[in-house]
Protein backbone atom coordinates (compact mmCIF):
# COMPACT_ATOMS: atom_id res chain seq x y z
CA UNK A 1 -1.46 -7.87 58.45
CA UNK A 2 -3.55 -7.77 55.34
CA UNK A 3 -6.45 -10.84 54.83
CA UNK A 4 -8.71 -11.27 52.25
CA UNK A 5 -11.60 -13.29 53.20
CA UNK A 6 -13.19 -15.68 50.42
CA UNK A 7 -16.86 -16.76 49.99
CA UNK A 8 -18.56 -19.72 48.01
CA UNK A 9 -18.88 -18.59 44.29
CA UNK A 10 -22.16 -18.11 43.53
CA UNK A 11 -22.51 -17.89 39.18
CA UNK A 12 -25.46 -16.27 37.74
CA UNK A 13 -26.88 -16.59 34.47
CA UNK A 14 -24.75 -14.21 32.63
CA UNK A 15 -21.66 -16.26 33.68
CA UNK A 16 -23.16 -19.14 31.70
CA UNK A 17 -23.38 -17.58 28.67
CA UNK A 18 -21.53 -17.63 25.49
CA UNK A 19 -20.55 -13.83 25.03
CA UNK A 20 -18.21 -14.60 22.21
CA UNK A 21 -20.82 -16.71 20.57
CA UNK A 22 -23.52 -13.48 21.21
CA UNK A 23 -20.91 -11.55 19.73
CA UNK A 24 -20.60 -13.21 16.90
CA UNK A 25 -24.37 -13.70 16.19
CA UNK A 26 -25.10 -9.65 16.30
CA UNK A 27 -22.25 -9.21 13.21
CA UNK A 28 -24.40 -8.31 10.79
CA UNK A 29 -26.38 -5.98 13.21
CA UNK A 30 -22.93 -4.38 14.69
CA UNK A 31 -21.71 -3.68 11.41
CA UNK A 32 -25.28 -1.93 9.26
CA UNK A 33 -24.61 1.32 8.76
CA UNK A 34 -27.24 2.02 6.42
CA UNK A 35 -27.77 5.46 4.02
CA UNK A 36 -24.87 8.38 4.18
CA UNK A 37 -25.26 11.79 2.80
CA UNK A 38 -27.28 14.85 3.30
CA UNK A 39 -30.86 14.26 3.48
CA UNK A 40 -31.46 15.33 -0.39
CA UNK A 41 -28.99 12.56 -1.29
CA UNK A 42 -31.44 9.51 0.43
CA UNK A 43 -33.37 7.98 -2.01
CA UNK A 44 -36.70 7.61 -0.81
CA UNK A 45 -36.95 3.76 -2.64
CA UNK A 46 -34.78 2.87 0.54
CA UNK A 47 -34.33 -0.76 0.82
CA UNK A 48 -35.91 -1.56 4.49
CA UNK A 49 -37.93 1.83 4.65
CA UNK A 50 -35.71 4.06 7.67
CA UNK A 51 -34.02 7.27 7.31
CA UNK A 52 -31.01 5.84 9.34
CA UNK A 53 -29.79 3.00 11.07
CA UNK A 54 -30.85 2.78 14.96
CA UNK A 55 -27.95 2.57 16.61
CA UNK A 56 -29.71 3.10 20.04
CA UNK A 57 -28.98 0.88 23.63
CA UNK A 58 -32.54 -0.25 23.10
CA UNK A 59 -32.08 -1.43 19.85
CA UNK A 60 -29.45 -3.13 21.22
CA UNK A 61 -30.86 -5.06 24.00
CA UNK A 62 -33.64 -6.09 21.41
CA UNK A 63 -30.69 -7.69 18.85
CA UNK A 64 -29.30 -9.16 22.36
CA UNK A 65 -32.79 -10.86 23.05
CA UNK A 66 -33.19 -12.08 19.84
CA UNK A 67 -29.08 -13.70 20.03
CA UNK A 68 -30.71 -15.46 23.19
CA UNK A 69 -33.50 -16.99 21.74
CA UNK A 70 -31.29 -17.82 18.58
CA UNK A 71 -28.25 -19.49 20.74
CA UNK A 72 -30.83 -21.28 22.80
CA UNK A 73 -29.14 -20.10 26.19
CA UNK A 74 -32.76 -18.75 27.67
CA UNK A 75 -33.77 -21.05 30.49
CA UNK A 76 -37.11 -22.61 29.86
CA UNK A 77 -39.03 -20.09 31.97
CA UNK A 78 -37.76 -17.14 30.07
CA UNK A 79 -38.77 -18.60 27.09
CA UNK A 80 -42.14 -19.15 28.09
CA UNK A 81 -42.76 -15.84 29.37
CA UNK A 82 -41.45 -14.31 26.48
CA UNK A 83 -43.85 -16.45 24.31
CA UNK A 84 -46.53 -14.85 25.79
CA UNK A 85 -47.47 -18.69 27.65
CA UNK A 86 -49.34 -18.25 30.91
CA UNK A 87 -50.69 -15.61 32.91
CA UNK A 88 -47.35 -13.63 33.14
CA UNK A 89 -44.84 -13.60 35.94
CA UNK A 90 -43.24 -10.07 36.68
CA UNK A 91 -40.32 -11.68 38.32
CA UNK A 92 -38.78 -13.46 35.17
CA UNK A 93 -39.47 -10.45 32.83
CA UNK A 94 -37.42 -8.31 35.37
CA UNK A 95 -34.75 -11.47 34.88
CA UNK A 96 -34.28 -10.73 31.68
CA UNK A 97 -34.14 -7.22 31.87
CA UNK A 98 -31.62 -7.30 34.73
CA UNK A 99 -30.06 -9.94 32.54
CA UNK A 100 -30.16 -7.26 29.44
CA UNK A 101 -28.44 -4.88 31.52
CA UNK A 102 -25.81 -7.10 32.28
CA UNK A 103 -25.00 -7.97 29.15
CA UNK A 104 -24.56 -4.53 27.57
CA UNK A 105 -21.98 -3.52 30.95
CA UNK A 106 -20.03 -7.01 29.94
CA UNK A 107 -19.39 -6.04 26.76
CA UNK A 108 -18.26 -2.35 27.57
CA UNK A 109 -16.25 -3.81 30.29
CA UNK A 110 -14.55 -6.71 27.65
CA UNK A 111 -13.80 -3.66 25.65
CA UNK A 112 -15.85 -4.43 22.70
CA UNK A 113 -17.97 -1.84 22.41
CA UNK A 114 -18.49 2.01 23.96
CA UNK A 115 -21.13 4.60 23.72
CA UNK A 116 -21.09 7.95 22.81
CA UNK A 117 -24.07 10.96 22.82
CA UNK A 118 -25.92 10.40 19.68
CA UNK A 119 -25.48 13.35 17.02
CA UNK A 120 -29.28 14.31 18.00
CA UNK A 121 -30.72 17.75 18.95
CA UNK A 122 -31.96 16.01 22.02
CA UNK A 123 -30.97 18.13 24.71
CA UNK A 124 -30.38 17.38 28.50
CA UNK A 125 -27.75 15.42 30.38
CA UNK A 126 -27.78 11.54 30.02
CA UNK A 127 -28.09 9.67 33.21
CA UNK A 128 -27.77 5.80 33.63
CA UNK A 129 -27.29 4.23 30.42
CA UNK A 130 -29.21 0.90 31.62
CA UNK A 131 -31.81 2.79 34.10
CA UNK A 132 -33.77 5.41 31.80
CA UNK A 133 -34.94 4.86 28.91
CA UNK A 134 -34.64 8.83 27.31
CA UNK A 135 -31.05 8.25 28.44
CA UNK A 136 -30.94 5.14 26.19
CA UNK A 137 -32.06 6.53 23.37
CA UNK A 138 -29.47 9.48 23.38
CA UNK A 139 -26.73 7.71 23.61
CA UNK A 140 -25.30 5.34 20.54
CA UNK A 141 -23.21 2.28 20.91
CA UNK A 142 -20.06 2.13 18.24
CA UNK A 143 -17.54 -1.00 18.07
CA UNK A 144 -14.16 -0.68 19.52
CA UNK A 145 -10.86 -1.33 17.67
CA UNK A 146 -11.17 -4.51 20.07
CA UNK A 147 -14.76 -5.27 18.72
CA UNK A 148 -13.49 -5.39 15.06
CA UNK A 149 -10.70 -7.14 15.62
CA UNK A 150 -12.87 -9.85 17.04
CA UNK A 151 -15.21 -10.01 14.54
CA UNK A 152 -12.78 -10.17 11.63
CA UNK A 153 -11.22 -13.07 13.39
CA UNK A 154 -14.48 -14.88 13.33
CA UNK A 155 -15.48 -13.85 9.93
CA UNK A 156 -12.24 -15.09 8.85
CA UNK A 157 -12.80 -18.56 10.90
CA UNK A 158 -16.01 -18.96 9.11
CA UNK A 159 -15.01 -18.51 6.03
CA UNK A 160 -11.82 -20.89 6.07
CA UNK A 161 -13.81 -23.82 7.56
CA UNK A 162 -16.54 -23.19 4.96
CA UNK A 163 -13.98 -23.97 2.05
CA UNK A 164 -12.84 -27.07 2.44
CA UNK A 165 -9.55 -29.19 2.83
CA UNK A 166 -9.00 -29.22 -0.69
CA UNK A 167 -8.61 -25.26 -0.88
CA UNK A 168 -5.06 -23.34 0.04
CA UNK A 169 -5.01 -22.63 3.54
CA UNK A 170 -8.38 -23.01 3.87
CA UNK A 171 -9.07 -25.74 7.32
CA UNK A 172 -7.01 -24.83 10.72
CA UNK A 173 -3.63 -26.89 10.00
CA UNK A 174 -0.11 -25.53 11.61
CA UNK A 175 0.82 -24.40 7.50
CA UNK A 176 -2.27 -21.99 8.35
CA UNK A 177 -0.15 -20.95 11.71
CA UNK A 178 2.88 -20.24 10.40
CA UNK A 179 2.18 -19.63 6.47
CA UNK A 180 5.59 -21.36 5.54
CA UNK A 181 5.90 -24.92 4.29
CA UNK A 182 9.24 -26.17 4.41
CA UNK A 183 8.47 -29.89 3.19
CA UNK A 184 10.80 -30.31 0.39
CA UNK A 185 14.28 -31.77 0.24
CA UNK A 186 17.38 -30.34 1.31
CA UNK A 187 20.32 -29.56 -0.92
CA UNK A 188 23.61 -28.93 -1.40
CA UNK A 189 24.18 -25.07 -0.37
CA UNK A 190 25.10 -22.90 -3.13
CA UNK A 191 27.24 -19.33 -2.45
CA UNK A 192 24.47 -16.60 -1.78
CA UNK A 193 21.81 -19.31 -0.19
CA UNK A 194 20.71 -18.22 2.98
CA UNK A 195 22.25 -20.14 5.68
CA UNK A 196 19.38 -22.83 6.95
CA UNK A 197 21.48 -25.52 7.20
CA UNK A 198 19.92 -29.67 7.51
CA UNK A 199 21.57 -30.57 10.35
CA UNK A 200 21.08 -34.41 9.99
CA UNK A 201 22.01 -34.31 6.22
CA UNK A 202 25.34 -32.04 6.24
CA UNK A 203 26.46 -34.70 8.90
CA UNK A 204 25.69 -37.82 6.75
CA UNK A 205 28.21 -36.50 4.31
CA UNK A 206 30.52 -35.85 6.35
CA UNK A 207 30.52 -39.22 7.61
CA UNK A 208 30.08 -40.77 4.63
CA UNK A 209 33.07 -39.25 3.27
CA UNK A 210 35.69 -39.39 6.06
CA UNK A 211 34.09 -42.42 7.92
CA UNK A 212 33.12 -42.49 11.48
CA UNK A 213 35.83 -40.56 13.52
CA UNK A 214 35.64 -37.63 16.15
CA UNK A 215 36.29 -35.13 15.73
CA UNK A 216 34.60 -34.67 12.60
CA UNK A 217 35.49 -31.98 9.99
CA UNK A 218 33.41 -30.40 7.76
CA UNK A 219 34.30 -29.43 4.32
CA UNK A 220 32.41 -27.10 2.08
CA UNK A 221 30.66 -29.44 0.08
CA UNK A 222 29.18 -31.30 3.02
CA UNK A 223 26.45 -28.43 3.65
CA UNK A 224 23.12 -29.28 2.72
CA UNK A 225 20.35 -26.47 3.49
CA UNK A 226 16.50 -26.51 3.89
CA UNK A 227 14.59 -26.03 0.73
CA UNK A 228 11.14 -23.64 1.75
CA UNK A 229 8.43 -22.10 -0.09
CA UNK A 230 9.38 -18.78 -1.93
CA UNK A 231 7.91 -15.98 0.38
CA UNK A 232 6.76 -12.61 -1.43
CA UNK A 233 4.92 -9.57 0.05
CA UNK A 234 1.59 -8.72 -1.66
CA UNK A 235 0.35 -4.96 -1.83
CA UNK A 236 -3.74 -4.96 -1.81
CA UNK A 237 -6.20 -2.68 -2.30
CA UNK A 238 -10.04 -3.66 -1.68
CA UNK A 239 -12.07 -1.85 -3.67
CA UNK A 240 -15.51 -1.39 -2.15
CA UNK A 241 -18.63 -0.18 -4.04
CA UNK A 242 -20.52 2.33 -1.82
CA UNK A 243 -23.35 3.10 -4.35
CA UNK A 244 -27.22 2.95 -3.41
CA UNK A 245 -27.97 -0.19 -5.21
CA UNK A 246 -25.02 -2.01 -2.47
CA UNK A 247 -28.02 -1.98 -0.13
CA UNK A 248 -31.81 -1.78 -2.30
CA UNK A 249 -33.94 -3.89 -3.66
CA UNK A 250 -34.52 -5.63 -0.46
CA UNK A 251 -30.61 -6.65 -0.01
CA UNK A 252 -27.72 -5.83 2.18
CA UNK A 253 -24.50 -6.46 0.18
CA UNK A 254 -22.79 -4.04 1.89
CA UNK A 255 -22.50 -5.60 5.44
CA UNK A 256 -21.38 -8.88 4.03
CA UNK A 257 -18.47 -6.50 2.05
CA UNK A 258 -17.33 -5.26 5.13
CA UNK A 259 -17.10 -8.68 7.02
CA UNK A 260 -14.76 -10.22 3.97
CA UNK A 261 -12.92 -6.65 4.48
CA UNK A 262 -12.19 -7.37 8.25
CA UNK A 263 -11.46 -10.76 7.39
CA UNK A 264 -9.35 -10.30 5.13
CA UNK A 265 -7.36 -7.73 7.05
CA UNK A 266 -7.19 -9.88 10.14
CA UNK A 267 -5.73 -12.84 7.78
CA UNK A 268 -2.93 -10.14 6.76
CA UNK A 269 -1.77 -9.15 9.94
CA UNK A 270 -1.80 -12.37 11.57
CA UNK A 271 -0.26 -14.86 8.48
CA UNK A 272 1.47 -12.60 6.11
CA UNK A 273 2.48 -9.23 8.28
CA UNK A 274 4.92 -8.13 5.54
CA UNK A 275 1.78 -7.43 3.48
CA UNK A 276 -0.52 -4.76 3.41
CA UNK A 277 -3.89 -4.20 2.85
CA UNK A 278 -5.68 -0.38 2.36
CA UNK A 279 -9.38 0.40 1.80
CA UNK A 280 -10.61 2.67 -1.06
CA UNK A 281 -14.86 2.89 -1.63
CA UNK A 282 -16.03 4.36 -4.69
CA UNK A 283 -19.71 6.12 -5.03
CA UNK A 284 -19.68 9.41 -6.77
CA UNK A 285 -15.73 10.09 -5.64
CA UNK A 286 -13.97 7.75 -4.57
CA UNK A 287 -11.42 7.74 -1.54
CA UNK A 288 -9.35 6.06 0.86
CA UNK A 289 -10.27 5.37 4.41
CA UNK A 290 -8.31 3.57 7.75
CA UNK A 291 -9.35 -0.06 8.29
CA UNK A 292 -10.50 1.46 11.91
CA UNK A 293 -13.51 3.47 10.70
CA UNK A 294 -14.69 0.07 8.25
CA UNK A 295 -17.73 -0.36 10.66
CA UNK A 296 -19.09 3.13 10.33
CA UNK A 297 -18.53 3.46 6.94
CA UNK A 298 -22.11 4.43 5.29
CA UNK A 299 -23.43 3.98 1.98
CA UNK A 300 -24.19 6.53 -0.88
CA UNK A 301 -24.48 8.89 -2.59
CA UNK A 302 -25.91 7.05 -5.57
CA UNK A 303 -23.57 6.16 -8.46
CA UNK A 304 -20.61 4.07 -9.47
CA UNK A 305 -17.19 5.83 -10.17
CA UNK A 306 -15.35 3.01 -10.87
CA UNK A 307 -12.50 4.92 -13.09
CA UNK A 308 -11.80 7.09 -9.84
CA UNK A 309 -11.82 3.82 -7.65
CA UNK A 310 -8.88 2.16 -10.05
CA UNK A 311 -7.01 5.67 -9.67
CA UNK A 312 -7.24 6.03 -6.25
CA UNK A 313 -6.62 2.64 -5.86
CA UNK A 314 -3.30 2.52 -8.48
CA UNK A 315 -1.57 5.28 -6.78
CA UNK A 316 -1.58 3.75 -3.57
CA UNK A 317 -0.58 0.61 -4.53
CA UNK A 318 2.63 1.89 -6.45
CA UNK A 319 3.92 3.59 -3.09
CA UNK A 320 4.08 0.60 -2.10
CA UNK A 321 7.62 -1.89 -2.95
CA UNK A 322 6.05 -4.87 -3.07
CA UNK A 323 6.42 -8.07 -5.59
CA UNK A 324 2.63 -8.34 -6.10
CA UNK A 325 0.55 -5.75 -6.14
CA UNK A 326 -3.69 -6.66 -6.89
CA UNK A 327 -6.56 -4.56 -6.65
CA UNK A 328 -10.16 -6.57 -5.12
CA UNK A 329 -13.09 -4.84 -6.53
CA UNK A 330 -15.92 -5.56 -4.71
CA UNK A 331 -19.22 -4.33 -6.84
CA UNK A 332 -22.86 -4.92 -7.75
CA UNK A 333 -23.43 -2.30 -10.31
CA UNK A 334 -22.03 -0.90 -14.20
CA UNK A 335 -19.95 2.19 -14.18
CA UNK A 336 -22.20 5.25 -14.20
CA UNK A 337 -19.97 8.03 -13.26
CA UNK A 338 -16.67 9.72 -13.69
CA UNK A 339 -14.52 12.37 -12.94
CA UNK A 340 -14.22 15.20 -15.08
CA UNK A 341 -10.57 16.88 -15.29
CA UNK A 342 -12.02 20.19 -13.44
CA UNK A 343 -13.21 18.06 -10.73
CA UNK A 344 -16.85 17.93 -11.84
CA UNK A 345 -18.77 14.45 -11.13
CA UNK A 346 -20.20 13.50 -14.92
CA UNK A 347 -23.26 11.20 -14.01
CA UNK A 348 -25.45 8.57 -16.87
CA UNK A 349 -26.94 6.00 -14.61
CA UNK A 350 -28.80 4.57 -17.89
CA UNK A 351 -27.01 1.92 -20.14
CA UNK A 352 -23.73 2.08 -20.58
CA UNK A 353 -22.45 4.98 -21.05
CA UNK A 354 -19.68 4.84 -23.71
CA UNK A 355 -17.96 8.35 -22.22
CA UNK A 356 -18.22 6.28 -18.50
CA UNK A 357 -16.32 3.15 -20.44
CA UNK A 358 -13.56 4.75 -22.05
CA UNK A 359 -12.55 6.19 -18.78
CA UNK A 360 -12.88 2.83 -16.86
CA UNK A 361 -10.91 0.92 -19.42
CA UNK A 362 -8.44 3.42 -19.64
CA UNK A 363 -7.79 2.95 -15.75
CA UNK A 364 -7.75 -0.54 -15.78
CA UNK A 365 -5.28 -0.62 -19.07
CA UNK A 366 -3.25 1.44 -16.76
CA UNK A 367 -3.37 -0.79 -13.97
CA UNK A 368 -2.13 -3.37 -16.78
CA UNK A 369 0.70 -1.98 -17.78
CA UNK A 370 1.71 -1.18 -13.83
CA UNK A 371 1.69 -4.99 -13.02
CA UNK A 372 -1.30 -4.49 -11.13
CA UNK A 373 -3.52 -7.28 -11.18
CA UNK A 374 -7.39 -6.64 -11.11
CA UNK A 375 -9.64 -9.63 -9.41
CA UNK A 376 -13.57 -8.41 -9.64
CA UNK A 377 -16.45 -10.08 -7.48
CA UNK A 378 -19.79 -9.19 -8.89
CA UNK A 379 -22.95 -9.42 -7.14
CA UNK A 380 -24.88 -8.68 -9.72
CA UNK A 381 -25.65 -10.83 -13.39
CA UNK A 382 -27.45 -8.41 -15.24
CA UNK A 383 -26.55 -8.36 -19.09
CA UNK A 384 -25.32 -4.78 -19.13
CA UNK A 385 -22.83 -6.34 -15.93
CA UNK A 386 -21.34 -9.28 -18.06
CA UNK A 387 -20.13 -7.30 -20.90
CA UNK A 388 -18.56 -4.60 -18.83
CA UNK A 389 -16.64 -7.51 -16.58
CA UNK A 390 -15.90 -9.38 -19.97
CA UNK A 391 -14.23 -6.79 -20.63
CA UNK A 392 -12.34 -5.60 -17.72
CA UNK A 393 -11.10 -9.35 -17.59
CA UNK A 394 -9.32 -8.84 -20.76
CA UNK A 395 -7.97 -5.82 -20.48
CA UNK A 396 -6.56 -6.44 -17.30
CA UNK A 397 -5.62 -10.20 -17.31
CA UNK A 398 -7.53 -10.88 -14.35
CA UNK A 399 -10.79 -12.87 -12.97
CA UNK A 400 -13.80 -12.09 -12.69
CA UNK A 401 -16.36 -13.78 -10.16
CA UNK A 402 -20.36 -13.68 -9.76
CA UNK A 403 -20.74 -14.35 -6.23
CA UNK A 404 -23.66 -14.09 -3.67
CA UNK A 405 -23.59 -12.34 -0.54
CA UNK A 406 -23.46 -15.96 1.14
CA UNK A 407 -20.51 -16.93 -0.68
CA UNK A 408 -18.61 -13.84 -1.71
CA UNK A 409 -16.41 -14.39 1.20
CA UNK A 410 -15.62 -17.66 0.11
CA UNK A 411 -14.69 -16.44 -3.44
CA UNK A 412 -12.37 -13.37 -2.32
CA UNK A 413 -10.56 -15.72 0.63
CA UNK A 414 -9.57 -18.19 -1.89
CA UNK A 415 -8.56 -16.54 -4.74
CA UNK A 416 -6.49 -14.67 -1.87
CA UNK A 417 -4.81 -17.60 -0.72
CA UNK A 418 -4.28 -18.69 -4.40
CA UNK A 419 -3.09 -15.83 -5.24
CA UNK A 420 -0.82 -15.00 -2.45
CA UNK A 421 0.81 -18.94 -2.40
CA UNK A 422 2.31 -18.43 -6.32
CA UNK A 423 5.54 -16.95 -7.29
CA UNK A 424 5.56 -13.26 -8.36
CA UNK A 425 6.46 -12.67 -12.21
């Protein structure tokens, strides 16, 4: 006969700590992708100074460390020794190397993230990914489908707390659960309703109108049904600005851009499934690309098609039979590129180019006259910007807002939620 023989649990320091919360801390870091491009197409002004993002196990461990010290879940000694306080004491830096080691195996083994041989010209076989350190550093870590999941969730939580009770869905209430609120009164039901019948209130009727007696009969004009929120499906389209200014000048406002994008995704499919959301960037072309590769999407080469972006963007979104249809442009920059009718890339990064605008406003006067509303987050304020918005906001009927990359989430969940609660026209 089969036994299994238990023994006293014995927990470690890696089952004390907060992976989610680590997790959640390394965002920004799991999601950099830096420059894309052939080498000719990096501009050498690069924002942080590196040819590419290191996307190395050792790189990491060394955002892992830094979570630690962050999250506070470091015993005291580690700290210390880490400080650089007292002689030195091999034993607790091998801690927190086995405790490194650890960490990177839990989250392969949770499924959030995998490794793959870098794209390198390093040669040789890799060994243990957590034992040699040339190993390490050919092999590259990439987020699962799992991984971004996760992280859009939290994004998302972040974001809704950060509003407010006085926004739209914006605190964790069971309207936020379910997306329906049913609050209003019943009435009488009318031929072609949809058959939610009040219970309590078709009953009253009938009572009141033949008196109390069993068995009781129901006539017609004793139905009363539930009164609930119009429900409409809502086609969207983020718009994401891939140009080289999206991460220069000693700012990321790309990363934060692909958070909202997860967030917003992970809102859709868990509170409004009949909607859809689809991903279009816009740099020198513009194209569409699966919510699965967001994290490794890159940024560059250099200029701001915005004409192609509404294009791409328009045809998708009338494939689609929905009752709303709205394009989010997510941007920093002025339109300095188009597409010429033989394919040809026509590039004037200087002023505004008044070739560039007719294009653009010609796209978003089509988007217009398709129903297609046009919502623009800016996170940029230079004069050259406001005109160009100005006008895209009147030519398109929508909004436009100058955001931060601390609050641009903020901005694009609520105007979301607004958006998404009215009726369609």
């Amino acid at each position: 006969m089969r036994s299994i023989t238990y023994s006293k649990f014995r927990g470690g320091l890696l089952d004390a700590l907060n992976i989610q919360d680590l997790l959640d801390r390394l965002a920004d870091f799991l999601l950099r992708t830096g420059f894309g491009g052939a080498p000719h197409e990096q501009p050498w002004w690069a924002w942080d100074g590196e040819e590419e993002v290191d996307r190395s196990l050792e790189s990491l461990k060394e955002a892992l460390l830094r979570a630690l010290i962050e999250s506070g879940q470091l015993t005291p000694e580690m700290l210390r020794e880490l400080r650089g306080e007292g002689p030195g004491n091999p034993e607790v830096r091998a801690q927190i190397a086995e405790l490194l080691d650890d960490l990177v195996q839990r989250l392969i083994d949770d499924g959030y993230i995998t490794f793959a041989k870098a794209e390198t010209p390093a040669s040789g076989a890799p060994g243990s990914i957590v034992d040699e350190e040339s190993a390490a550093r050919e092999l590259e870590f990439q987020l699962t489908q799992k991984g971004l999941d996760f992280l859009g969730y939290r994004t998302l939580r972040h974001l809704l707390s950060a509003q407010g009770k006085s926004s739209f869905g914006s605190h964790d209430t069971p309207h936020l659960a379910t997306g329906v609120e049913a609050d209003a009164a019943s009435r009488p039901y009318a031929f072609g309703d949809s058959l939610n019948l009040d219970i309590p209130a078709t009953l009253s009727r009938a009572l009141r109108r033949q008196g109390a007696s069993v068995p009781i009969e129901l006539d017609y004009d004793d139905l009363m049904v539930h009164q609930a929120e119009y429900r409409s499906s809502c086609a969207t389209v983020l718009l994401l600005d891939i140009s080289h200014s999206m991460i220069l000048y000693g700012e990321d406002r790309f990363t934060p851009a692909k958070k909202v994008a997860l967030a917003l995704s992970h809102l859709i499919r868990t509170q409004y499934p009949g909607d859809t959301l689809r991903v279009v960037t816009f740099g020198d072309r513009a194209s569409e690309i699966p919510l699965g590769e967001l994290a490794r999407v890159k940024v560059g080469p250099f200029h701001t098609n915005t004409a192609e972006g509404l294009k791409v963007a328009r045809r998708l979104l009338l494939a689609q039979k929905k009752d709303m249809r709205q394009i989010v442009m997510i941007t920093d920059g002025k339109p300095s590129a188009i597409t010429l009718p033989n394919g040809e890339v026509y590039k004037n990064p200087v002023g505004l180019d008044p070739r560039v605008l007719r294009q653009t406003f010609r796209e978003v006067t089509a988007c217009r006259k398709a129903g297609i509303v046009i919502n623009t987050f800016m996170l940029a304020r230079d004069e050259a910007l406001l005109q160009f918005v100005a006008r895209v906001c009147e030519l398109a009927r929508g909004r436009a807002y100058f955001t931060t990359t601390m609050t641009l989430g903020q901005y694009v969940m609520r105007d979301f939620l607004r958006r998404r609660t009215r009726r369609p026209r």
